[in-house]
C-alpha atoms as a PDB file:
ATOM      1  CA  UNK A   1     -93.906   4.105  -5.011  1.00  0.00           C
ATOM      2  CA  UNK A   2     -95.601   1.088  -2.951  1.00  0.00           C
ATOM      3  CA  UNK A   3     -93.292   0.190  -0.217  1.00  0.00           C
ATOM      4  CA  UNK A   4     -92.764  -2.199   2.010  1.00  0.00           C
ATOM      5  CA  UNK A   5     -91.480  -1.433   5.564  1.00  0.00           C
ATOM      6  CA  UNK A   6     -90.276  -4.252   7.901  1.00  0.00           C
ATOM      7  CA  UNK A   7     -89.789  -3.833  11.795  1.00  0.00           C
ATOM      8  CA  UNK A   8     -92.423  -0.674  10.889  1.00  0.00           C
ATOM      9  CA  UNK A   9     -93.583   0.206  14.780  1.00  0.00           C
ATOM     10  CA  UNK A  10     -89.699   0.343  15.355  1.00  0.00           C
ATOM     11  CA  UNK A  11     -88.010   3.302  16.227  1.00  0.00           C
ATOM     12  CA  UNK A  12     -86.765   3.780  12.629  1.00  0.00           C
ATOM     13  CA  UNK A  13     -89.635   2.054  11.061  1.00  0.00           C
ATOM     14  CA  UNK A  14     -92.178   4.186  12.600  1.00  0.00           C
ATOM     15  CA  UNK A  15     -90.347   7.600  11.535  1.00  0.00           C
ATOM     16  CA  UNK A  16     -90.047   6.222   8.144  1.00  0.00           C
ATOM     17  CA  UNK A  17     -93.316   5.252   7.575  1.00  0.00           C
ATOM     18  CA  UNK A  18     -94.435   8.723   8.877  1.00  0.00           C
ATOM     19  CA  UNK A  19     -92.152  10.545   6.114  1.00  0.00           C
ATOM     20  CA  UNK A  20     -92.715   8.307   3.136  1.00  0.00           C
ATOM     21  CA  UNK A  21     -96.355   8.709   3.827  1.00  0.00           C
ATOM     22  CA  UNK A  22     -96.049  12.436   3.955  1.00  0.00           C
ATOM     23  CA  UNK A  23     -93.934  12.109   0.461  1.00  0.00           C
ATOM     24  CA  UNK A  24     -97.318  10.353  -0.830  1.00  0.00           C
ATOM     25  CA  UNK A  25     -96.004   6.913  -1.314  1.00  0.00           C
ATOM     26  CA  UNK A  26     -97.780   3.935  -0.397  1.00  0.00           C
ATOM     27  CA  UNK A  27     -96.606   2.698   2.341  1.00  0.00           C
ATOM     28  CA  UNK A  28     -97.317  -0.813   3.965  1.00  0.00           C
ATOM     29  CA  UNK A  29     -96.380  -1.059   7.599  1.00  0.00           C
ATOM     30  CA  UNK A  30     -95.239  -4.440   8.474  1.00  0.00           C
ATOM     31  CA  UNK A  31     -94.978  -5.977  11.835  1.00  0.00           C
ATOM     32  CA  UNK A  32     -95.239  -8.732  14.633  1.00  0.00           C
ATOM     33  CA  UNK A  33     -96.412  -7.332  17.701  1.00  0.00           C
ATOM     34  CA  UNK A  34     -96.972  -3.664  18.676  1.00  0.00           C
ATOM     35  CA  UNK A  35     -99.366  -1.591  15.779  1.00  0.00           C
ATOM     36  CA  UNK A  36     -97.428   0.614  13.395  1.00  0.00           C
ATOM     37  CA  UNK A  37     -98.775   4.486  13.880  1.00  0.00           C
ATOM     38  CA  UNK A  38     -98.297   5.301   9.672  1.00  0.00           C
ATOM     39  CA  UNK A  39     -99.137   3.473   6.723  1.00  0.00           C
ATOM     40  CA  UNK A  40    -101.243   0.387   5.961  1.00  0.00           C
ATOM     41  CA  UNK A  41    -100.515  -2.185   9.019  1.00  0.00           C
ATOM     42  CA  UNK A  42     -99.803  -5.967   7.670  1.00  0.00           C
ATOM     43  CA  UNK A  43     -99.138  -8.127  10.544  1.00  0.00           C
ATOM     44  CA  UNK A  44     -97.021 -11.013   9.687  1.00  0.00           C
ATOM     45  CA  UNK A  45     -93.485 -12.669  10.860  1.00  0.00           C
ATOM     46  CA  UNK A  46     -90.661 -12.050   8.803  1.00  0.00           C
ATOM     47  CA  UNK A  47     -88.906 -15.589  10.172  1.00  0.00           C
ATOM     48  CA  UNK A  48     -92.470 -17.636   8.795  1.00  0.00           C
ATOM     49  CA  UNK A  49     -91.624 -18.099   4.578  1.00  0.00           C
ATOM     50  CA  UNK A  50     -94.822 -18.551   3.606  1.00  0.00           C
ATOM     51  CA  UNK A  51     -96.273 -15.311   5.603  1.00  0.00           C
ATOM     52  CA  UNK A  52     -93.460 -13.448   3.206  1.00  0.00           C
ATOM     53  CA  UNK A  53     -94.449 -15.127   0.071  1.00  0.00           C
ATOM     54  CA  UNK A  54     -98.201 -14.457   0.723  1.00  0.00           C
ATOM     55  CA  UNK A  55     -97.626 -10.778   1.319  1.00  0.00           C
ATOM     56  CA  UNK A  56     -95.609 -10.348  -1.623  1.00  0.00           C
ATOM     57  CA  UNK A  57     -98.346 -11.829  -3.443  1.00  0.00           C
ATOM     58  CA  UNK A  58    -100.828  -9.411  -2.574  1.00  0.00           C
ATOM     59  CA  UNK A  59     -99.575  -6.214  -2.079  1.00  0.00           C
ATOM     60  CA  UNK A  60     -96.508  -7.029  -5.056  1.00  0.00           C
ATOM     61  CA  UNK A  61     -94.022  -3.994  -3.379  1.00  0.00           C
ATOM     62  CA  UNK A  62     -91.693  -1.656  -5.758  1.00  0.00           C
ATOM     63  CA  UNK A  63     -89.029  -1.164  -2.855  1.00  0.00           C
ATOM     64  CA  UNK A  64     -88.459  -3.493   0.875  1.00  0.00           C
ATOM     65  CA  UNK A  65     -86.953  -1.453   3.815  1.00  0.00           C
ATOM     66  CA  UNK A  66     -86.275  -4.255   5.800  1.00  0.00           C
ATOM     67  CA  UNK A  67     -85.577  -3.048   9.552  1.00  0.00           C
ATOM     68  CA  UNK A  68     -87.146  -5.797  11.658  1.00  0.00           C
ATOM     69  CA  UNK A  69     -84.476  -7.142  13.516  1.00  0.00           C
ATOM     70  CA  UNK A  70     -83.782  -8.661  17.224  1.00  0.00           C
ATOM     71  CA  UNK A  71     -81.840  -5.987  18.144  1.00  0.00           C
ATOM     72  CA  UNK A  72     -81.284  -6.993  21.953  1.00  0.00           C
ATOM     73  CA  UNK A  73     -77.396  -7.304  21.813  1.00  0.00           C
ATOM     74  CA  UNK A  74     -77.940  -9.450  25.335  1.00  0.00           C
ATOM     75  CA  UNK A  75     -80.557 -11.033  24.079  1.00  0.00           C
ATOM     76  CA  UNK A  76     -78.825 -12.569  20.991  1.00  0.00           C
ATOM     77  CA  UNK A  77     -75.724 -13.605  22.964  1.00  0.00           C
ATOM     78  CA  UNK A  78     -78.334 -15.900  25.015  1.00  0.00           C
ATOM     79  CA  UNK A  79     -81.015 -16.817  22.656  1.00  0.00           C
ATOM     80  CA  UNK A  80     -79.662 -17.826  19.987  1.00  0.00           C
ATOM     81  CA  UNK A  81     -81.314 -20.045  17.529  1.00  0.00           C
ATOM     82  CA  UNK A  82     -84.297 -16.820  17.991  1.00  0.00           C
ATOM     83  CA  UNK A  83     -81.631 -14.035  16.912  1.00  0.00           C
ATOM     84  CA  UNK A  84     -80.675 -16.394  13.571  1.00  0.00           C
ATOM     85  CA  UNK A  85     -83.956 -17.039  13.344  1.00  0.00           C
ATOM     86  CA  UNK A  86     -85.400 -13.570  13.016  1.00  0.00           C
ATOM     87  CA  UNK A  87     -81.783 -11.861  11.520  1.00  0.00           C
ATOM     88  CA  UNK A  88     -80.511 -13.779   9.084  1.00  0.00           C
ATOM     89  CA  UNK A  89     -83.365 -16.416   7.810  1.00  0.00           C
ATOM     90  CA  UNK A  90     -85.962 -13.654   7.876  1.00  0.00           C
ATOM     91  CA  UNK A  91     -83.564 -11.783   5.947  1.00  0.00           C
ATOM     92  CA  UNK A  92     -82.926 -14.425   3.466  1.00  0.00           C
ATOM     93  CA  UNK A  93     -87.124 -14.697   3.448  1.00  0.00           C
ATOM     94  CA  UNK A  94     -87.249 -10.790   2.860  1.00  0.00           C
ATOM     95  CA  UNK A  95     -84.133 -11.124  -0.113  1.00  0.00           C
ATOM     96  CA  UNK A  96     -85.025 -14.096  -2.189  1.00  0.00           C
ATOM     97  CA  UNK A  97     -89.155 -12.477  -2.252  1.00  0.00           C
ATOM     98  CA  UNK A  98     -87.494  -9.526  -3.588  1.00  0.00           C
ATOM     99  CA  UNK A  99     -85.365 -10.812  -6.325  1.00  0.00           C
ATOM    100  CA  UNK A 100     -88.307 -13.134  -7.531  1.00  0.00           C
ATOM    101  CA  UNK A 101     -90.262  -9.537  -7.534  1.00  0.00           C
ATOM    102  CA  UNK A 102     -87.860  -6.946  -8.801  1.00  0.00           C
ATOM    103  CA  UNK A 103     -88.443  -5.264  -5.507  1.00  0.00           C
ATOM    104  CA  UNK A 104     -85.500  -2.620  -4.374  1.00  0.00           C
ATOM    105  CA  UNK A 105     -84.563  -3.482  -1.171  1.00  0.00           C
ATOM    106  CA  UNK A 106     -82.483  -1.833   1.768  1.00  0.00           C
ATOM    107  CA  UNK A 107     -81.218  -4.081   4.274  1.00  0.00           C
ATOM    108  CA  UNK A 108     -80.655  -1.969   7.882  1.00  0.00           C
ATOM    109  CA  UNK A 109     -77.428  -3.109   8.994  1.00  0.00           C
ATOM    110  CA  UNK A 110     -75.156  -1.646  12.006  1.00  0.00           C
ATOM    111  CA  UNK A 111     -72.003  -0.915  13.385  1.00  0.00           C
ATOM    112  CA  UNK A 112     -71.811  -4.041  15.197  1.00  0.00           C
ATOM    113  CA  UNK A 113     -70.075  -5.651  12.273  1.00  0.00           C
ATOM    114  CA  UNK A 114     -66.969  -4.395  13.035  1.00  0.00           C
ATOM    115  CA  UNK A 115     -64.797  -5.056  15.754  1.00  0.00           C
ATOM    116  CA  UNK A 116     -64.287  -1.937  16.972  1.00  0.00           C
ATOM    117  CA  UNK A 117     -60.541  -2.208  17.398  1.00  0.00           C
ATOM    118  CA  UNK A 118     -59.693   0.808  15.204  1.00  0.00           C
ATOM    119  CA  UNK A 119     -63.033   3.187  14.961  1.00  0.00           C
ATOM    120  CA  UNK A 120     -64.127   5.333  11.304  1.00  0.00           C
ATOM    121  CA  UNK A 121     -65.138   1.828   9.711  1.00  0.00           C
ATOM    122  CA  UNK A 122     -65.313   2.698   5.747  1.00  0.00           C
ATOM    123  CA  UNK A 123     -67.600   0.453   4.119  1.00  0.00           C
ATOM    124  CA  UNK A 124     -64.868  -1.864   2.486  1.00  0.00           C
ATOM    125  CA  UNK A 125     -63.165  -2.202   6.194  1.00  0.00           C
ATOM    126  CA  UNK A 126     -62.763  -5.861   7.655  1.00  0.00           C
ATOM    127  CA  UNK A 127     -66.006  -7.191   8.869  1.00  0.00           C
ATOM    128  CA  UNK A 128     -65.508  -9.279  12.078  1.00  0.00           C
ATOM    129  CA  UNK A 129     -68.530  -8.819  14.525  1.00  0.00           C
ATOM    130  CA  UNK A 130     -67.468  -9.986  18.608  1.00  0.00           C
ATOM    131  CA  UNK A 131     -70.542 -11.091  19.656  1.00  0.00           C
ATOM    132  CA  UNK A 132     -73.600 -12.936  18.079  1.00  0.00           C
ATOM    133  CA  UNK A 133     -75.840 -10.126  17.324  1.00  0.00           C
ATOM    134  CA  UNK A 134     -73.049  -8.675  15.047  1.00  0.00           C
ATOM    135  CA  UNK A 135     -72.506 -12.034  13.346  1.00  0.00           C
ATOM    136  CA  UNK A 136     -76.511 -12.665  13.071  1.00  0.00           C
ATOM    137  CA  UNK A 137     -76.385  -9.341  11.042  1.00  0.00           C
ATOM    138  CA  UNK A 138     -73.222  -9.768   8.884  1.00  0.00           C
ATOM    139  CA  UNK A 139     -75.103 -13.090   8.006  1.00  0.00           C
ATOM    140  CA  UNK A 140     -78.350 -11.184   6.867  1.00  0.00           C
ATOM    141  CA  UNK A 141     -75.948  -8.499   4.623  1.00  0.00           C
ATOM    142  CA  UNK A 142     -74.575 -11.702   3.067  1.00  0.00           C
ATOM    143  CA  UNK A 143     -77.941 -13.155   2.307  1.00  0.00           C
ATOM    144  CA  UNK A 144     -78.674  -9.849   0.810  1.00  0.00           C
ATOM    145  CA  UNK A 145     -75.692  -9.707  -1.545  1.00  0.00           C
ATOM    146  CA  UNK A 146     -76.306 -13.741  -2.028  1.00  0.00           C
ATOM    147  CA  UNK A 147     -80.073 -13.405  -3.082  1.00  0.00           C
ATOM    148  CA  UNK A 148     -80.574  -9.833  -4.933  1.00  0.00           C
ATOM    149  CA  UNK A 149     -78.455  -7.260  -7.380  1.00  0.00           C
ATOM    150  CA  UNK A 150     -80.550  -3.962  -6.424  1.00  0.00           C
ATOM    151  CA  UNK A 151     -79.988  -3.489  -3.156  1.00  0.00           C
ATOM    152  CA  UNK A 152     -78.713  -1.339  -0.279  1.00  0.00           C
ATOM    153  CA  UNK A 153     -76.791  -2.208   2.514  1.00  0.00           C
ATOM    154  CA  UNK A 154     -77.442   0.575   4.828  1.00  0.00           C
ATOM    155  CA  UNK A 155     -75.407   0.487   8.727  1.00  0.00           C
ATOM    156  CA  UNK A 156     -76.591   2.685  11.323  1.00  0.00           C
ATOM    157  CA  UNK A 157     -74.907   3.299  14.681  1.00  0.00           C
ATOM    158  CA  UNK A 158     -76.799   3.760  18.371  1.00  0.00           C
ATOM    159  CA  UNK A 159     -80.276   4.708  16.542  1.00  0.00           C
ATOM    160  CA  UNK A 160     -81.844   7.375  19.084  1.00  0.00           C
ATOM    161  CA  UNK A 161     -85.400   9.878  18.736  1.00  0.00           C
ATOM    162  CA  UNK A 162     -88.288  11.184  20.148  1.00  0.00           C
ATOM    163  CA  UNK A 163     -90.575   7.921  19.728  1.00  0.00           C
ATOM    164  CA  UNK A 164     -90.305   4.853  22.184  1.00  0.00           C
ATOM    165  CA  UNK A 165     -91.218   2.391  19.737  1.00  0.00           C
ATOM    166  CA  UNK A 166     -92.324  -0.815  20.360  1.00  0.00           C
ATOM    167  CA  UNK A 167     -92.026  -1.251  23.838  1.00  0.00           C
ATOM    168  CA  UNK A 168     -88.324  -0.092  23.864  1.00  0.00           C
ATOM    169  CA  UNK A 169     -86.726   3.278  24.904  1.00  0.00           C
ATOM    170  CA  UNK A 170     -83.769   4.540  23.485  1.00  0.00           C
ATOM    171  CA  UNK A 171     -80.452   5.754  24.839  1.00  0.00           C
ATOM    172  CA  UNK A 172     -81.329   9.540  24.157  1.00  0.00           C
ATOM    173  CA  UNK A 173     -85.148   9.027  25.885  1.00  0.00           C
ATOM    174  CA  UNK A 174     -83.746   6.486  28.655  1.00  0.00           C
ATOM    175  CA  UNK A 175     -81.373   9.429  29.852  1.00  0.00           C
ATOM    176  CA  UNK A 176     -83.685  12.342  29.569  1.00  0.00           C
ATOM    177  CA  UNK A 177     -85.757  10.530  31.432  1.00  0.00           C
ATOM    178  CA  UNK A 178     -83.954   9.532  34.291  1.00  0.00           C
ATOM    179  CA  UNK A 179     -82.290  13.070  34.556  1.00  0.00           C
ATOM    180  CA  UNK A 180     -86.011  14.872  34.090  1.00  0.00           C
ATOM    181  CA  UNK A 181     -86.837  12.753  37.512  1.00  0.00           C
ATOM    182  CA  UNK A 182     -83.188  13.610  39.416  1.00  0.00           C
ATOM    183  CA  UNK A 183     -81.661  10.159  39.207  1.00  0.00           C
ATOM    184  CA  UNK A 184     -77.905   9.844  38.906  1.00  0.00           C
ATOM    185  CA  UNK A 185     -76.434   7.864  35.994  1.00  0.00           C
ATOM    186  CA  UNK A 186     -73.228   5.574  35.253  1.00  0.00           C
ATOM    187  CA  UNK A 187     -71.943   6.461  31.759  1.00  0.00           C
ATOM    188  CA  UNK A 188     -69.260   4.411  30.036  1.00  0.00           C
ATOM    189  CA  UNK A 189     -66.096   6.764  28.612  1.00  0.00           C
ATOM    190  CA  UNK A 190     -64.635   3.763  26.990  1.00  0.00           C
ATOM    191  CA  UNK A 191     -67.084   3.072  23.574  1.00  0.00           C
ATOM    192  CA  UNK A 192     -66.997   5.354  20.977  1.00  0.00           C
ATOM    193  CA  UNK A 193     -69.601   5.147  17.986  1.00  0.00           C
ATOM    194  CA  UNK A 194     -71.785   7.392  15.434  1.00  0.00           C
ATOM    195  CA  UNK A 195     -75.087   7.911  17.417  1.00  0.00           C
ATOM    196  CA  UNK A 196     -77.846   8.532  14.356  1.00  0.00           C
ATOM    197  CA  UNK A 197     -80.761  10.525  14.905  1.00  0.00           C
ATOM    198  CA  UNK A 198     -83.811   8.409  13.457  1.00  0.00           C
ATOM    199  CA  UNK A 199     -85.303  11.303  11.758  1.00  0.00           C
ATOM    200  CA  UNK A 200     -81.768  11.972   9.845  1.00  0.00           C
ATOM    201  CA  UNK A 201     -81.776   8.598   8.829  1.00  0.00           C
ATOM    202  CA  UNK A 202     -85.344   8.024   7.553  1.00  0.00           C
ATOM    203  CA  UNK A 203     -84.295  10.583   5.214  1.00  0.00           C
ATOM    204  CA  UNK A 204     -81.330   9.070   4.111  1.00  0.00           C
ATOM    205  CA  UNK A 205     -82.739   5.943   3.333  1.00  0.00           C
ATOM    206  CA  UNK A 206     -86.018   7.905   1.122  1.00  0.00           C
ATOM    207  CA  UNK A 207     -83.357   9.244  -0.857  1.00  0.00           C
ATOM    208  CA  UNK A 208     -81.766   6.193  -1.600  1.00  0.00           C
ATOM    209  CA  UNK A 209     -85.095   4.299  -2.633  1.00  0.00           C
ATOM    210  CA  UNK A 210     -86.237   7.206  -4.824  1.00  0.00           C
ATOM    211  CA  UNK A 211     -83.139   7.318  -6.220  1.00  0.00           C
ATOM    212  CA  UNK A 212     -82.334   3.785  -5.959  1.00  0.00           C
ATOM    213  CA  UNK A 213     -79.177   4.237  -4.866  1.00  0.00           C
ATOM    214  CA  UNK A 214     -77.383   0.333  -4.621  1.00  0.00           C
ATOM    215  CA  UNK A 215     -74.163  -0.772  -2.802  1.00  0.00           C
ATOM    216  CA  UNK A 216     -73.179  -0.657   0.803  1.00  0.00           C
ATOM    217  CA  UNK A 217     -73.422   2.954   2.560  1.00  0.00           C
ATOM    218  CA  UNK A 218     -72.481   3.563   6.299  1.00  0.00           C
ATOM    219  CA  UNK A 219     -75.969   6.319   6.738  1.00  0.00           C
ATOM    220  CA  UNK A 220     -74.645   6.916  10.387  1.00  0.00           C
ATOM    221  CA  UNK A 221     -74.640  10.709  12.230  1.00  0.00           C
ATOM    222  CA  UNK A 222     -71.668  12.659  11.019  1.00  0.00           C
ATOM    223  CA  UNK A 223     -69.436  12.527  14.863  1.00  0.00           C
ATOM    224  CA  UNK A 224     -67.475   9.907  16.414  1.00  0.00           C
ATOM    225  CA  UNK A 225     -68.311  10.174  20.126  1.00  0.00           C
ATOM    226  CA  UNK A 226     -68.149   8.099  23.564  1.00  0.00           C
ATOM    227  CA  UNK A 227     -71.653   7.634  25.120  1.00  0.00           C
ATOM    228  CA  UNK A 228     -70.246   9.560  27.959  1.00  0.00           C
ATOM    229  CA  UNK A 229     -70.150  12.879  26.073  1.00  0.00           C
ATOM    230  CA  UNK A 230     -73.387  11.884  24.149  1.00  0.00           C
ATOM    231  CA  UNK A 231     -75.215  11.768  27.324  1.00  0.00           C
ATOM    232  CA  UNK A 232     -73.580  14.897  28.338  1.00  0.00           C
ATOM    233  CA  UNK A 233     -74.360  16.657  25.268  1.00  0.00           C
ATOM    234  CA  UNK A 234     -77.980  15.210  25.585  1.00  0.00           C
ATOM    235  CA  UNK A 235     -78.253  16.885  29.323  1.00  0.00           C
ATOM    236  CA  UNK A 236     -77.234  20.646  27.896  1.00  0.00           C
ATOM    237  CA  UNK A 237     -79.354  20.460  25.120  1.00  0.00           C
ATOM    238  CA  UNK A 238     -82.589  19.757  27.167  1.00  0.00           C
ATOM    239  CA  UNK A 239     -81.016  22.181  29.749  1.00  0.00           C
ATOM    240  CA  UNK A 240     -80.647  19.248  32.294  1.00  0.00           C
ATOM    241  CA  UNK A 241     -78.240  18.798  34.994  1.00  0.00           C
ATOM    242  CA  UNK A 242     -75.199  17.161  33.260  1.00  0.00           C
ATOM    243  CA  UNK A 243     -73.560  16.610  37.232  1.00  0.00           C
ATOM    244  CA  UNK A 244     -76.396  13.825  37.444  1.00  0.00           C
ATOM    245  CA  UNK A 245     -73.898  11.757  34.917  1.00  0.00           C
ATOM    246  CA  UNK A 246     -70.838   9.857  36.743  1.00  0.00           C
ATOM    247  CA  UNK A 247     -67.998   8.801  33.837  1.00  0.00           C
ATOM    248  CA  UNK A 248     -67.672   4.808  33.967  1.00  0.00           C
ATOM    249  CA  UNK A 249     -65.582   1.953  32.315  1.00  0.00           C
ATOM    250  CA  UNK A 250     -67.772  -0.671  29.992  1.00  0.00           C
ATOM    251  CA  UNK A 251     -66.051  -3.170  33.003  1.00  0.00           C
ATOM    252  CA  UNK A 252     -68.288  -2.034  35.751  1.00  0.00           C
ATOM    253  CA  UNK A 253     -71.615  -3.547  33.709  1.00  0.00           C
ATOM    254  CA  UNK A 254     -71.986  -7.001  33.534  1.00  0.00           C
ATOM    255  CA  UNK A 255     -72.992  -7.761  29.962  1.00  0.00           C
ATOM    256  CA  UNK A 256     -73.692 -10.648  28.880  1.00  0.00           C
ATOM    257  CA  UNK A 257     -72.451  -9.827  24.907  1.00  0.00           C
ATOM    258  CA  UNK A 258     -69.141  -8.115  24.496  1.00  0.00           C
ATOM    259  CA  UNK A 259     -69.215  -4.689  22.533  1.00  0.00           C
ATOM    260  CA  UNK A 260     -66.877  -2.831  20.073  1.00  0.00           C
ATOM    261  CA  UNK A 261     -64.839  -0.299  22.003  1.00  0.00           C
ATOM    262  CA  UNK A 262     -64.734   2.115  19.090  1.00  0.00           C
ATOM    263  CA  UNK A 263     -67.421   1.327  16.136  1.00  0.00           C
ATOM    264  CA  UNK A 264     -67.627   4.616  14.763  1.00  0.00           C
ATOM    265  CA  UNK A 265     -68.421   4.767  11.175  1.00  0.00           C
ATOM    266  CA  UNK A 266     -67.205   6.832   8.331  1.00  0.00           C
ATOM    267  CA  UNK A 267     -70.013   8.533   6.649  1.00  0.00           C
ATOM    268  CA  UNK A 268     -67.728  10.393   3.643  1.00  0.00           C
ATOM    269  CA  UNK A 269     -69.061   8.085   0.629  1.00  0.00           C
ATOM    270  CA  UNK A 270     -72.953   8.628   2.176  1.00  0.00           C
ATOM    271  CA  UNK A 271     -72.001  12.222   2.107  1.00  0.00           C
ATOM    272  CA  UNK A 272     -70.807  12.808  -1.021  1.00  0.00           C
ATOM    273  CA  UNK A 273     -73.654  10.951  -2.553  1.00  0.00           C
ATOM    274  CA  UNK A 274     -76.727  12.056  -0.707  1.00  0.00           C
ATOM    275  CA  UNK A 275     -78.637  15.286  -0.641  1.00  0.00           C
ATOM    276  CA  UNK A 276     -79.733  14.115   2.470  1.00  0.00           C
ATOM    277  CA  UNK A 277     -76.516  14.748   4.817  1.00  0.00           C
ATOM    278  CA  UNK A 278     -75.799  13.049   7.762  1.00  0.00           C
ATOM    279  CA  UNK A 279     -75.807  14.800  10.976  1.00  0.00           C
ATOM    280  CA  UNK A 280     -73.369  16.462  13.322  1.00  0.00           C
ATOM    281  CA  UNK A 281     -73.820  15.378  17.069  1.00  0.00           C
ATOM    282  CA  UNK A 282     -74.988  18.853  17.479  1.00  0.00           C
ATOM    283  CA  UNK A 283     -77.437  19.681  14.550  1.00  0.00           C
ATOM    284  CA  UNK A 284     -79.114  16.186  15.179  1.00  0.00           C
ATOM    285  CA  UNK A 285     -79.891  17.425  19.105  1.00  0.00           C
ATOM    286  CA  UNK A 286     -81.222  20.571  18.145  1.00  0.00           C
ATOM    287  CA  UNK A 287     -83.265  18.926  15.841  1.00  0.00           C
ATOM    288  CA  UNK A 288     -84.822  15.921  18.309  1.00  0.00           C
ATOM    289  CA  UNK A 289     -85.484  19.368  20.893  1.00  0.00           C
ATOM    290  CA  UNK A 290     -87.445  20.458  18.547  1.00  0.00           C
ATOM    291  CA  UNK A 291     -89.621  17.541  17.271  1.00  0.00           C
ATOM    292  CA  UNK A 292     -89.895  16.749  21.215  1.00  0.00           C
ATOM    293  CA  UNK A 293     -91.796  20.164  21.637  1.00  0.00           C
ATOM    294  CA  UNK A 294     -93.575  19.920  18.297  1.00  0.00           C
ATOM    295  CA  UNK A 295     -95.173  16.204  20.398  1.00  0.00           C
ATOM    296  CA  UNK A 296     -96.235  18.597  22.783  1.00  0.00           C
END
C-alpha cells in the first residue's frame, strides 16, 4: 500500500514509518523540519494548501496517517492563531486532499478532548476540551468527519518510547534521564490518563489501514494511571532509584494551559476489534526495556 505519513520524524511517525516499511509498504515520510529516519522523506507544510495538493498529485497515496500536530499544550494556550493554523486547517488541507483522492485516512487525535472530570472516556463520551490545544484538535476530528467517509479517528493518551523525535523528549525518556544522572523529580499524583507506548500504537494503527478499519477508536495503553505511579513504574523497570521521585499536586507547576485531571480512555471497542491489543502499563515497559537495549 503507498502511504502517506504526516508529522513522520515524530515520535509516533518515526516508529510507524519504521514498521510499515518493514511490512513492505511504501511509505512516504512527510515533514517540516527535522529528517524522517524511514521511508521516502517529502518535506512540505501541512498548514500551506497548495504544498498538500501538489503532493497528492505526485505521489497519489492509498491511505494518510496524519500525525503532524503542534502538540505543545503551553504552546497552543499562547500561540494561538499557529496551533489553528497547523491543527485544524492543516487537517482540513490533509481531509478534503483525501476525499478528492479516495485516500484512507487516520486522523491522530488525543485524550485532551475530554474534560477529564470523570476518567475511562468511551468514544461516544461528551467532548469538551479545557484548554486550546484540546479544542484545536476536536476541530481537526470535525474537519475529518466534515470532509471524508473512510476514515479513522484514532486518540492516543501521553505517547512515550525509546526515540526522541524531533527535537522533543518524552515523559518516559525525560525521567530516565534525569534519574540515570541522580536528579530528584516533582511528580504530580493528581492526573490520571492511558500512557501509550509508541511501538503498541504504530501497530494499532497498521492494522486499521490494512484492514481499513473506519469510525472513532480510543488506540490508548490498556491502564488508567497517575503520572506519579507511571514514573514510578518507569524507575523499577530500568532498575532506577524510585526515592529520586517526590509525589506533587498539578498546583505546584505553573502552566500556562489547564489539563484534564483524569483523561483516561477506555480502550474495550479497540480491543475487541484489533488483533493488535493495547497494552498493560506493565507489558508496554517491558517491552520499551527491551527495544532500549536492542538501540544499544
Amino acid at each position: 500500500m503507498k502511504i502517506l505519513v504526516t508529522g513522520a520524524s515524530g515520535l509516533l511517525g518515526t516508529k510507524l514509518c519504521e514498521l510499515a516499511t518493514n511490512r513492505k509498504h511504501e511509505v512516504y515520510s512527510a515533514y517540516n523540519k527535522n529528517k524522517p529516519l524511514y521511508g521516502k522523506p517529502l518535506k512540505f507544510n501541512v498548514s500551506d494548501k497548495n504544498a498538500v495538493i501538489k503532493v497528492f498529485q505526485t505521489i497519489k497515496p492509498e491511505a494518510v496517517v496524519h500525525a503532524a500536530a503542534l502538540t505543545n499544550v503551553d504552546k497552543c494556550e499562547t500561540e494561538k492563531r499557529l496551533a489553528w493554523k497547523i491543527n485544524v486547517e492543516g487537517t482540513e488541507n490533509i481531509a478534503k486532499l483525501c476525499k478528492k483522492h479516495d485516500a484512507f485516512l487516520i486522523y491522530v487525535s488525543t485524550d485532551y478532548v475530554f474534560d477529564g472530570e470523570k476518567g475511562m472516556y468511551k468514544e461516544t463520551d461528551e467532548l469538551a476540551p479545557i484548554n486550546y490545544y484540546g479544542l484545536t484538535k476536536l476541530k481537526g476530528e470535525e474537519k475529518v468527519r466534515n470532509w471524508t467517509n473512510e476514515y479513522c479517528i484514532a486518540r492516543a493518551s501521553v505517547i512515550y518510547g525509546t526515540i526522541p523525535a524531533t527535537g522533543k523528549i518524552n515523559f518516559a525518556l525525560w525521567l530516565l534521564d534525569k534519574l540515570k544522572r541522580k536528579e530528584k523529580v516533582k511528580i504530580v499524583t493528581d492526573q490520571w490518563n492511558s500512557p501509550t507506548l509508541n511501538t503498541n500504537l504504530a501497530n494499532m494503527l497498521i492494522e486499521i489501514l490494512e484492514r481499513k478499519i473506519t469510525g472513532i477508536y480510543h488506540l490508548a495503553g490498556a491502564t488508567r494511571i497517575n503520572r506519579y505511579r507511571f514514573a514510578e513504574l518507569l524507575a523499577e523497570t530500568f532498575q532506577l532509584n524510585s526515592k529520586l521521585i517526590t509525589p506533587a499536586s498539578s498546583i505546584q507547576f505553573s502552566w500556562i494551559a489547564k489539563r484534564p485531571k483524569d483523561s483516561s480512555l477506555n480502550i474495550t471497542k479497540a480491543y475487541q476489534t484489533l488483533k493488535n491489543k493495547p497494552l498493560k502499563i506493565n507489558e508496554a515497559l517491558k517491552k520499551m526495556r527491551m527495544e532500549l537495549l536492542q538501540t544499544k
